[in-house]
Protein backbone atom coordinates (compact mmCIF):
# COMPACT_ATOMS: atom_id res chain seq x y z
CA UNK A 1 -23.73 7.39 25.01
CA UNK A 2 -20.25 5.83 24.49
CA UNK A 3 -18.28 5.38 21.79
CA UNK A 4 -18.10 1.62 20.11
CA UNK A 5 -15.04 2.45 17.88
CA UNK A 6 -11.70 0.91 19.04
CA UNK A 7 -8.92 2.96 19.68
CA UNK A 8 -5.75 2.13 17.33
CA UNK A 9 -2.38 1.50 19.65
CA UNK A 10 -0.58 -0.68 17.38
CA UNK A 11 1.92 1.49 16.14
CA UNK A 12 1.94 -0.33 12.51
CA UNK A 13 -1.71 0.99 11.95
CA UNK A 14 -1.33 4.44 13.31
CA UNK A 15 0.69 5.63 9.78
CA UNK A 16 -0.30 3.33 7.17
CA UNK A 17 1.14 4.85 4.22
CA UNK A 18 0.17 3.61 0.48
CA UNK A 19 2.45 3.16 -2.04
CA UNK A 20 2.45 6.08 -3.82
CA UNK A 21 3.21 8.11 -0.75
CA UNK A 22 6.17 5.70 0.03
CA UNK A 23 7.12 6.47 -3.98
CA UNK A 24 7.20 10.45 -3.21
CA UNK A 25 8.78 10.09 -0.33
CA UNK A 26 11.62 7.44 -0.53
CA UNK A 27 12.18 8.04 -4.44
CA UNK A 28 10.59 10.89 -6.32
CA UNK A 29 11.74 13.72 -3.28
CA UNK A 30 15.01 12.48 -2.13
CA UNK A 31 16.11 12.08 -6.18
CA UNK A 32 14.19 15.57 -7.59
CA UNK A 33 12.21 13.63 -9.80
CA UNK A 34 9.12 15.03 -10.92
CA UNK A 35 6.10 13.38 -11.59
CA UNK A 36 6.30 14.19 -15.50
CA UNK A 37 9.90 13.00 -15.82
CA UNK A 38 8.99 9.84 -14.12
CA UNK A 39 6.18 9.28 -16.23
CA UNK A 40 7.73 10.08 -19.48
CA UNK A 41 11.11 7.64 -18.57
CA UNK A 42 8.74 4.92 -17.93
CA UNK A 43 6.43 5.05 -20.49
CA UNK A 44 3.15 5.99 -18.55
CA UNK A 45 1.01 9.11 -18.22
CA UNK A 46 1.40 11.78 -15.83
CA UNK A 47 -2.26 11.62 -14.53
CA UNK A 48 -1.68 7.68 -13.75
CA UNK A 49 1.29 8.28 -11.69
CA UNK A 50 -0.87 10.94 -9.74
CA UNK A 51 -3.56 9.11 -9.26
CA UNK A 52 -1.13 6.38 -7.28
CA UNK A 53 0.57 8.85 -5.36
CA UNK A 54 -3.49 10.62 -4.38
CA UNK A 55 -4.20 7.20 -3.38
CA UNK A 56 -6.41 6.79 -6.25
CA UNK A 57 -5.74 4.14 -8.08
CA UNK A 58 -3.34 0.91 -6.82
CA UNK A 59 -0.32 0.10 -8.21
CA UNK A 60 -0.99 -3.09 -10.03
CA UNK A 61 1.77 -5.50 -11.53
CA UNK A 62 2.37 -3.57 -14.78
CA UNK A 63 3.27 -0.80 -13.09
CA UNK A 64 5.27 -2.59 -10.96
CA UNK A 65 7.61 -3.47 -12.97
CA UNK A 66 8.00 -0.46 -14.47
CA UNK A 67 9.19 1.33 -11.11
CA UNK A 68 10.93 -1.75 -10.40
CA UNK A 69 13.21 -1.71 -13.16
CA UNK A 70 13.36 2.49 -13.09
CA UNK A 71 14.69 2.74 -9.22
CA UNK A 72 16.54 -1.21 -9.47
CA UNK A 73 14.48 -2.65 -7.16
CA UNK A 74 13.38 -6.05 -6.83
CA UNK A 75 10.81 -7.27 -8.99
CA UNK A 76 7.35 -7.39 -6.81
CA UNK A 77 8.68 -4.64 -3.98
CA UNK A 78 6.05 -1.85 -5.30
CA UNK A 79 3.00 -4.54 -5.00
CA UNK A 80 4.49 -5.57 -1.85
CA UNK A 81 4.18 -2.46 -0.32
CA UNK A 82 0.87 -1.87 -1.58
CA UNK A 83 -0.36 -5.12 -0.72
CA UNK A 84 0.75 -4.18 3.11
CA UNK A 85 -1.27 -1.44 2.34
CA UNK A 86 -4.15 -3.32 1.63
CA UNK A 87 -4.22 -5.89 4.64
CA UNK A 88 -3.95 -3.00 6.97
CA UNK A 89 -6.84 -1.33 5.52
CA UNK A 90 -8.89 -4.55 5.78
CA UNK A 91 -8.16 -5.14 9.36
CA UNK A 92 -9.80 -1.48 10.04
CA UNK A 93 -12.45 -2.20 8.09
CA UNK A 94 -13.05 -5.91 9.64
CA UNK A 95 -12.04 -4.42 13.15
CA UNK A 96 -12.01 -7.37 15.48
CA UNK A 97 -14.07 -9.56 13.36
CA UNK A 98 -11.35 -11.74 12.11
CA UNK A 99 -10.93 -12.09 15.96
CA UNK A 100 -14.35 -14.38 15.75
CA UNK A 101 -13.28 -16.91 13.32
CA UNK A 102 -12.26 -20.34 14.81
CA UNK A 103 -9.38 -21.48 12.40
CA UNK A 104 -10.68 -24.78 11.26
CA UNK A 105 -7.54 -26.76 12.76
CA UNK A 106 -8.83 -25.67 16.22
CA UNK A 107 -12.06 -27.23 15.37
CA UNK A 108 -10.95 -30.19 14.51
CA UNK A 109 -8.59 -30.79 17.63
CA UNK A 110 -11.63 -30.13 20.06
């Protein structure tokens, strides 16, 4: 019996991280910020913070801006890269299906 799973070569799905590991590593290790001091200079538990960086829970707009304004980054950056997140998740999941949708322009041209 063979396998029918693909194997992944494009390098931009091999390490897909999610948000909250790009938070620990690009801003919470590099600065020595801790979880609970992030948290409490923000205005948000500890456990919700966690529960981005486990992968848990998604960083959604309100907390966003909240990172946003706490590292000065651009409004939107923190959904951005969670959103990335997202899309490359999808395409696993839909794994060559998209590949079987005739865009309706194409349709209409033949």
């Amino acid at each position: 019996m063979t396998s029918r799973s693909q194997t992944i070569t494009n390098p931009d799905w091999l390490d897909n991280e999610h948000a909250g590991q790009m938070l620990v590593t690009e801003f919470l290790e590099p600065e020595d910020i801790s979880v609970e001091q992030l948290a409490g200079d923000i205005g948000v538990t500890p456990e919700r913070i966690a529960h981005v960086i486990a992968g848990v829970r998604p960083v959604d707009a309100e907390l966003d801006l909240r990172f946003s304004r706490y590292f000065r980054m651009s409004e939107g950056f923190f959904l951005r890269l969670q959103s990335r997140y997202e899309i490359v998740e999808a395409k696993r999941v839909l794994n060559g299906e998209l590949d079987r949708i005739v865009p309706r322009a194409d349709k209409i041209a033949a």
